[in-house]
N, C-alpha and C. Protein backbone atom coordinates (compact mmCIF):
# COMPACT_ATOMS: atom_id res chain seq x y z
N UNK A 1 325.94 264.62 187.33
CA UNK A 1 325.36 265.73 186.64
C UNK A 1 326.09 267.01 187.06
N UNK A 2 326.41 267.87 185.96
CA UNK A 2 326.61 268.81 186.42
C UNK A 2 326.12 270.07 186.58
N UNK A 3 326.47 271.28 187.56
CA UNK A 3 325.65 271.85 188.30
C UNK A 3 326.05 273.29 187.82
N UNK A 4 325.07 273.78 187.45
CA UNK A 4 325.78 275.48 187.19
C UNK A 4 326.71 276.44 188.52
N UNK A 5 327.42 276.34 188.54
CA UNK A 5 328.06 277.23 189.63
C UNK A 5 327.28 278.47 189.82
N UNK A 6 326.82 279.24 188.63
CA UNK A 6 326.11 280.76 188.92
C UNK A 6 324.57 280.26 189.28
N UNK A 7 324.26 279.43 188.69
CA UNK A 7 322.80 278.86 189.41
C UNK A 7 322.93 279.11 191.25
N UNK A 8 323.63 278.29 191.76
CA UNK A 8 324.02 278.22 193.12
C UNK A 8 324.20 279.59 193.78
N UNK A 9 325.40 280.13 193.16
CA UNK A 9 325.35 281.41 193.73
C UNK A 9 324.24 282.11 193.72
N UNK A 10 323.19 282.28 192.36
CA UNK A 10 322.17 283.34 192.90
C UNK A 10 321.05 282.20 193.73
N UNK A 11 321.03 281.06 193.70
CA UNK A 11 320.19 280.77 194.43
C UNK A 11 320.34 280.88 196.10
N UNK A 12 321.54 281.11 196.47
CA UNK A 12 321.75 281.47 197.79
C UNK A 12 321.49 283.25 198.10
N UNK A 13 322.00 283.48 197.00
CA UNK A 13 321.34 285.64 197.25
C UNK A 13 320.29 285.59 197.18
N UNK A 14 319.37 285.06 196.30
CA UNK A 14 317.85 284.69 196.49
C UNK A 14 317.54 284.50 197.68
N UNK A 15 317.93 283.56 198.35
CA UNK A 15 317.88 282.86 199.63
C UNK A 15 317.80 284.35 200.61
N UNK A 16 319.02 284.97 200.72
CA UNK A 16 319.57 285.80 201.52
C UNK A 16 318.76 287.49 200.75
N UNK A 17 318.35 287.21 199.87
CA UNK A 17 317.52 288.43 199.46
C UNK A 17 315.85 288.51 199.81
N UNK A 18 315.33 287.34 200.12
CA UNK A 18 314.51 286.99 200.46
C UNK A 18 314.39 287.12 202.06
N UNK A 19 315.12 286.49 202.86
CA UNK A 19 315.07 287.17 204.08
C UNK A 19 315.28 288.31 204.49
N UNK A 20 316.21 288.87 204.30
CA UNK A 20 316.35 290.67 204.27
C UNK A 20 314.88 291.19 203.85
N UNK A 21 314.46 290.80 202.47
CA UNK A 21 313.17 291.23 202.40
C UNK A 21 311.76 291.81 203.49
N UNK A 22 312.10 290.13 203.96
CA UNK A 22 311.14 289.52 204.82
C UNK A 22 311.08 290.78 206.07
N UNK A 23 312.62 290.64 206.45
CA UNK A 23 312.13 291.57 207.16
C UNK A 23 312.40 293.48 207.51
N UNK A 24 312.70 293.57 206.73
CA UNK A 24 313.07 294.68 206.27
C UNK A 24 312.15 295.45 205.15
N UNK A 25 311.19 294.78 205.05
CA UNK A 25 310.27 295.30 203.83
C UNK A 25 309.17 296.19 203.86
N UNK A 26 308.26 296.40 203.24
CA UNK A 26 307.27 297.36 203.38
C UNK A 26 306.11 296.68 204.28
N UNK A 27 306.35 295.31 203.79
CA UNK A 27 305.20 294.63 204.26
C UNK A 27 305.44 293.70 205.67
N UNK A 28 304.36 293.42 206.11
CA UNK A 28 304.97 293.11 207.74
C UNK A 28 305.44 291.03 207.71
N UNK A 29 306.43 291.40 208.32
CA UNK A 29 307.18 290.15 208.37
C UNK A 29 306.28 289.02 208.50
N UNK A 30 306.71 287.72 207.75
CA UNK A 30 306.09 286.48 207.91
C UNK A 30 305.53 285.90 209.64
N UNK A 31 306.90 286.62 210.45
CA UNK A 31 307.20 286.05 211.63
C UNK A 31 307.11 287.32 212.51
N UNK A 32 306.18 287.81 213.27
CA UNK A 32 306.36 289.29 213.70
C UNK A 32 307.26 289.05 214.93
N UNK A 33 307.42 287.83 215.73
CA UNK A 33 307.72 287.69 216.72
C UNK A 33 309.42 287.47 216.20
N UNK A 34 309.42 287.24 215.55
CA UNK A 34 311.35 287.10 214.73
C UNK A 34 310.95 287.22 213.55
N UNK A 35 310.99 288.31 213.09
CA UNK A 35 311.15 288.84 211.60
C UNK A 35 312.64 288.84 210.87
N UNK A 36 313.50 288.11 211.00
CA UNK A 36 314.31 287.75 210.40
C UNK A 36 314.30 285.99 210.03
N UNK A 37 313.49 285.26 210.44
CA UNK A 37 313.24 283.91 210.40
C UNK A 37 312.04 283.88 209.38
N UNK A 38 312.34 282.67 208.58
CA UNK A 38 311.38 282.09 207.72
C UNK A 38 311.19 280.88 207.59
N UNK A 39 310.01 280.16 207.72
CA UNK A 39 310.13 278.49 207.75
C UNK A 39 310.33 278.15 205.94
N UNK A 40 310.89 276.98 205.79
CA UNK A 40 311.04 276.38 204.95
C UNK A 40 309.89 276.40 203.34
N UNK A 41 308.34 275.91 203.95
CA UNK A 41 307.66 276.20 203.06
C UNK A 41 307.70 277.72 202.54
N UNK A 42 307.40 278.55 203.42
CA UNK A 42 307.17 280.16 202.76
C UNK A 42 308.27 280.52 202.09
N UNK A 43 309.74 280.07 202.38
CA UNK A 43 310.83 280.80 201.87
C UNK A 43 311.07 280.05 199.72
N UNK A 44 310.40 278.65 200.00
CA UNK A 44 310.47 278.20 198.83
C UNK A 44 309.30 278.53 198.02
N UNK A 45 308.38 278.95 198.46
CA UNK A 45 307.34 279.85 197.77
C UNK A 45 307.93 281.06 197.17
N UNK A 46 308.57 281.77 198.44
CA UNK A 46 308.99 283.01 197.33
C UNK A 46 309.98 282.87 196.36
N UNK A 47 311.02 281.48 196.97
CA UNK A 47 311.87 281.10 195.41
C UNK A 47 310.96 280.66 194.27
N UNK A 48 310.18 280.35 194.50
CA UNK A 48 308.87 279.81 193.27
C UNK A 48 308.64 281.22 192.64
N UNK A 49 307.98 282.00 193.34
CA UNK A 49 307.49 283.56 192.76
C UNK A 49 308.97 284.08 192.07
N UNK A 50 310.20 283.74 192.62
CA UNK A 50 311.43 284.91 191.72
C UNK A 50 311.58 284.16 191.09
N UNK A 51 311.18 282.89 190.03
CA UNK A 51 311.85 281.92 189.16
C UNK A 51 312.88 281.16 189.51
N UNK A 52 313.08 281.24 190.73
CA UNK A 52 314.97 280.42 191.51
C UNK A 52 313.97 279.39 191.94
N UNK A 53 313.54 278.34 191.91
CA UNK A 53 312.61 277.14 192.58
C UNK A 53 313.78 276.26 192.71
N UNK A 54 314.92 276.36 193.71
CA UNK A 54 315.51 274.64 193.53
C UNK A 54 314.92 273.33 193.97
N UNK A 55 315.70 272.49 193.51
CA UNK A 55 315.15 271.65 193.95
C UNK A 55 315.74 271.39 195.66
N UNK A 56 315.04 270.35 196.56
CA UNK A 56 315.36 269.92 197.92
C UNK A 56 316.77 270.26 197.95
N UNK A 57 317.15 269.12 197.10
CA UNK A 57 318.45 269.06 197.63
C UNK A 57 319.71 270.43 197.55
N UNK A 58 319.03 270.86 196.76
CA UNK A 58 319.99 272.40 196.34
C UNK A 58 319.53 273.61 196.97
N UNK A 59 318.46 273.48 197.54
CA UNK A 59 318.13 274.24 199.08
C UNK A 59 318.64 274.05 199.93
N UNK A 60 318.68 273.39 200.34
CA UNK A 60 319.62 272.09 201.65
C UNK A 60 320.57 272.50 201.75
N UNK A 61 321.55 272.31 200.13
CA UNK A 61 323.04 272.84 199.93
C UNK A 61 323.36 274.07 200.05
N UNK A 62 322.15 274.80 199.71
CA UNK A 62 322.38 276.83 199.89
C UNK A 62 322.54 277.32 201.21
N UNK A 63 321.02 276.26 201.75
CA UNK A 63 321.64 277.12 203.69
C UNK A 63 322.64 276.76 204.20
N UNK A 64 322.89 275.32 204.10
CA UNK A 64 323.95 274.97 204.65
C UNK A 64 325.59 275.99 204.61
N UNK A 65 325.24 275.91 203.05
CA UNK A 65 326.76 276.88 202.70
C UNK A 65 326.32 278.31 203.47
N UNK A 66 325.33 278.67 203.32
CA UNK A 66 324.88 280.20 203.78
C UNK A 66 324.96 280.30 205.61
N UNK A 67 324.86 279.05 206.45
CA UNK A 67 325.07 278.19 208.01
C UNK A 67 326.50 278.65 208.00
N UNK A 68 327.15 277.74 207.28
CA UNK A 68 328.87 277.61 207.38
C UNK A 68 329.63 279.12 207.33
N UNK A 69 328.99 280.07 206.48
CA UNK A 69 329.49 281.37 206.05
C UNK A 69 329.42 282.11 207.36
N UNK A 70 328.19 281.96 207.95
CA UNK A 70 327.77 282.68 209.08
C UNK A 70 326.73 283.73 208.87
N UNK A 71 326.05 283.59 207.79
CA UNK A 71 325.24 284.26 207.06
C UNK A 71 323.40 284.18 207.77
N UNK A 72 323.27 283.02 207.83
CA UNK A 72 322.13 282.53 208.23
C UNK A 72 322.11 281.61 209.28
N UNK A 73 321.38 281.06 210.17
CA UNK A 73 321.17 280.41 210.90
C UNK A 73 320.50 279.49 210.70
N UNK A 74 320.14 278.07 210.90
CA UNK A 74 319.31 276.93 210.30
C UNK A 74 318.61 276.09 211.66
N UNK A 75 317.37 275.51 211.74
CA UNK A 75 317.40 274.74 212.26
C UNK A 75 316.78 273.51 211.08
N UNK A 76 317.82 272.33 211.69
CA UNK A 76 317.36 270.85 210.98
C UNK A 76 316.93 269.87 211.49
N UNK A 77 315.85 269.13 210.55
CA UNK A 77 315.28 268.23 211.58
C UNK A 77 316.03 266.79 211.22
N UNK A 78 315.60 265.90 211.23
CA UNK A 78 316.25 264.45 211.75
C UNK A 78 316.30 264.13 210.28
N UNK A 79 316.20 264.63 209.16
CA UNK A 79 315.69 263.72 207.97
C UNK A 79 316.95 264.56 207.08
N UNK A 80 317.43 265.58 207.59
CA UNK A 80 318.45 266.34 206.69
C UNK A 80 318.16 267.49 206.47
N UNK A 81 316.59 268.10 206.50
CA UNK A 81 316.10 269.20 205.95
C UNK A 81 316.09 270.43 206.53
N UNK A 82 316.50 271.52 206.64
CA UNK A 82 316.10 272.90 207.57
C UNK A 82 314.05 273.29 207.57
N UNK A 83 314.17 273.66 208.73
CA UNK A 83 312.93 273.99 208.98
C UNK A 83 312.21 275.75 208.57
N UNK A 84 313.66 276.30 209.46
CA UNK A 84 313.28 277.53 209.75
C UNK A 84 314.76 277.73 209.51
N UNK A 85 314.83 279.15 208.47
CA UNK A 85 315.96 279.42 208.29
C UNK A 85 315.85 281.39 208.82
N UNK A 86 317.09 281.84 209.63
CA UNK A 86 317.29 282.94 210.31
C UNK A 86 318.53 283.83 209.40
N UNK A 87 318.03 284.88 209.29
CA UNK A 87 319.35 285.57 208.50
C UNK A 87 319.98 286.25 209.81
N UNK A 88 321.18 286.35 210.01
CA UNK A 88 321.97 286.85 210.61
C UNK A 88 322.03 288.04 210.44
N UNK A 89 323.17 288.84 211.72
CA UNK A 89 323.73 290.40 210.73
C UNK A 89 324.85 290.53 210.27
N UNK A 90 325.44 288.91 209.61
CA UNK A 90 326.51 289.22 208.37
C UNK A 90 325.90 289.45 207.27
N UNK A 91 324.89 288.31 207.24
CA UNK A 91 324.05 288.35 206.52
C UNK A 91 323.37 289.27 205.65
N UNK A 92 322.95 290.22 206.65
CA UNK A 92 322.42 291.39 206.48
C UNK A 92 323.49 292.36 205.72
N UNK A 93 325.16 292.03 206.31
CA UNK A 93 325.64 292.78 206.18
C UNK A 93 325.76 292.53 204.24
N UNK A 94 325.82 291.81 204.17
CA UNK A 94 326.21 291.00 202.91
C UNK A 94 325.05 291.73 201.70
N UNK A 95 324.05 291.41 202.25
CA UNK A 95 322.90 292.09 201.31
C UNK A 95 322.80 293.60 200.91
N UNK A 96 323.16 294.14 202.16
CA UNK A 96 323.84 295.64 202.14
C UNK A 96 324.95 295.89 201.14
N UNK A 97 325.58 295.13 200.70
CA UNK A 97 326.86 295.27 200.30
C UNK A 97 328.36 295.88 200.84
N UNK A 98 328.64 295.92 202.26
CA UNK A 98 329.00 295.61 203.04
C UNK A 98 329.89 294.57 202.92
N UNK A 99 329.72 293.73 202.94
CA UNK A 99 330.63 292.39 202.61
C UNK A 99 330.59 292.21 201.19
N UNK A 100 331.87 291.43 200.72
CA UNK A 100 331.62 291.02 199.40
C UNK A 100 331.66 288.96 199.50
N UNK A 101 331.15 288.13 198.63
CA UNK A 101 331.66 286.90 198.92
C UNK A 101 331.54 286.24 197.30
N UNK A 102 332.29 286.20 196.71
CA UNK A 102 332.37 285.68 195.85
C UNK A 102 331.16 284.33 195.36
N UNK A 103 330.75 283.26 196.04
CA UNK A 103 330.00 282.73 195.70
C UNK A 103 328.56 282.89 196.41
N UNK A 104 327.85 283.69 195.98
CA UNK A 104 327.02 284.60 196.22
C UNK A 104 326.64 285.23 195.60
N UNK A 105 325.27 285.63 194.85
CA UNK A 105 325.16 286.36 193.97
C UNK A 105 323.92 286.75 194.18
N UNK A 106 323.74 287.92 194.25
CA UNK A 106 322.47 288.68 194.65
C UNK A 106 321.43 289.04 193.60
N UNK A 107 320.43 288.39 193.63
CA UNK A 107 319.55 289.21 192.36
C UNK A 107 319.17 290.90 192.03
N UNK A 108 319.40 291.40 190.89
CA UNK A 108 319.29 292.47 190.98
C UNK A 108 317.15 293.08 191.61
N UNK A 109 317.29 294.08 191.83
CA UNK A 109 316.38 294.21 192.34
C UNK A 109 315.03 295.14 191.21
């Protein structure tokens, strides 16, 4: 099957727009004790609320690529899945616009 390339990209700015959110927002972080961390369920809730809902496996594939970039931080458990995903401060820098990365695509706001 094939896979939209721009799907992916904004589903990872989603990803990475969503944590910046989290903690950077008006409202007080999911995690007060690390407000840059979000567990797995809450972060796919708010992809549910922006219309980006992927599926498992294309979550999986976003942090990972978003891990490898140096963007985010992941922890995974034994089954393949991230638990708790951490935005970094490339990350950050990235959302800022600051960095540019081609596959990446930020939702407008």
């Amino acid at each position: 099957m094939f896979r939209d390339p721009n799907r992916q990209r904004l589903i990872r700015g989603t990803i990475l727009q969503a944590l910046y959110l989290n903690a950077f927002g008006v409202d007080a972080p999911v995690n007060i004790h690390d407000p840059y961390a979000m567990p797995r369920g809450v972060l796919a809730r708010v992809l549910e609320l922006s219309h980006v809902l992927p599926a498992r496996s294309e979550m999986n594939a976003a942090v990972r690529y978003l891990q490898q970039k140096g963007y985010v931080e992941a922890v995974w458990d034994e089954d393949g899945e991230f638990t708790l995903v951490r935005l970094t401060t490339q990350g950050m820098d990235l959302v800022e616009g600051n960095l540019k990365d081609p596959g990446v695509l930020l939702p407008r706001r």
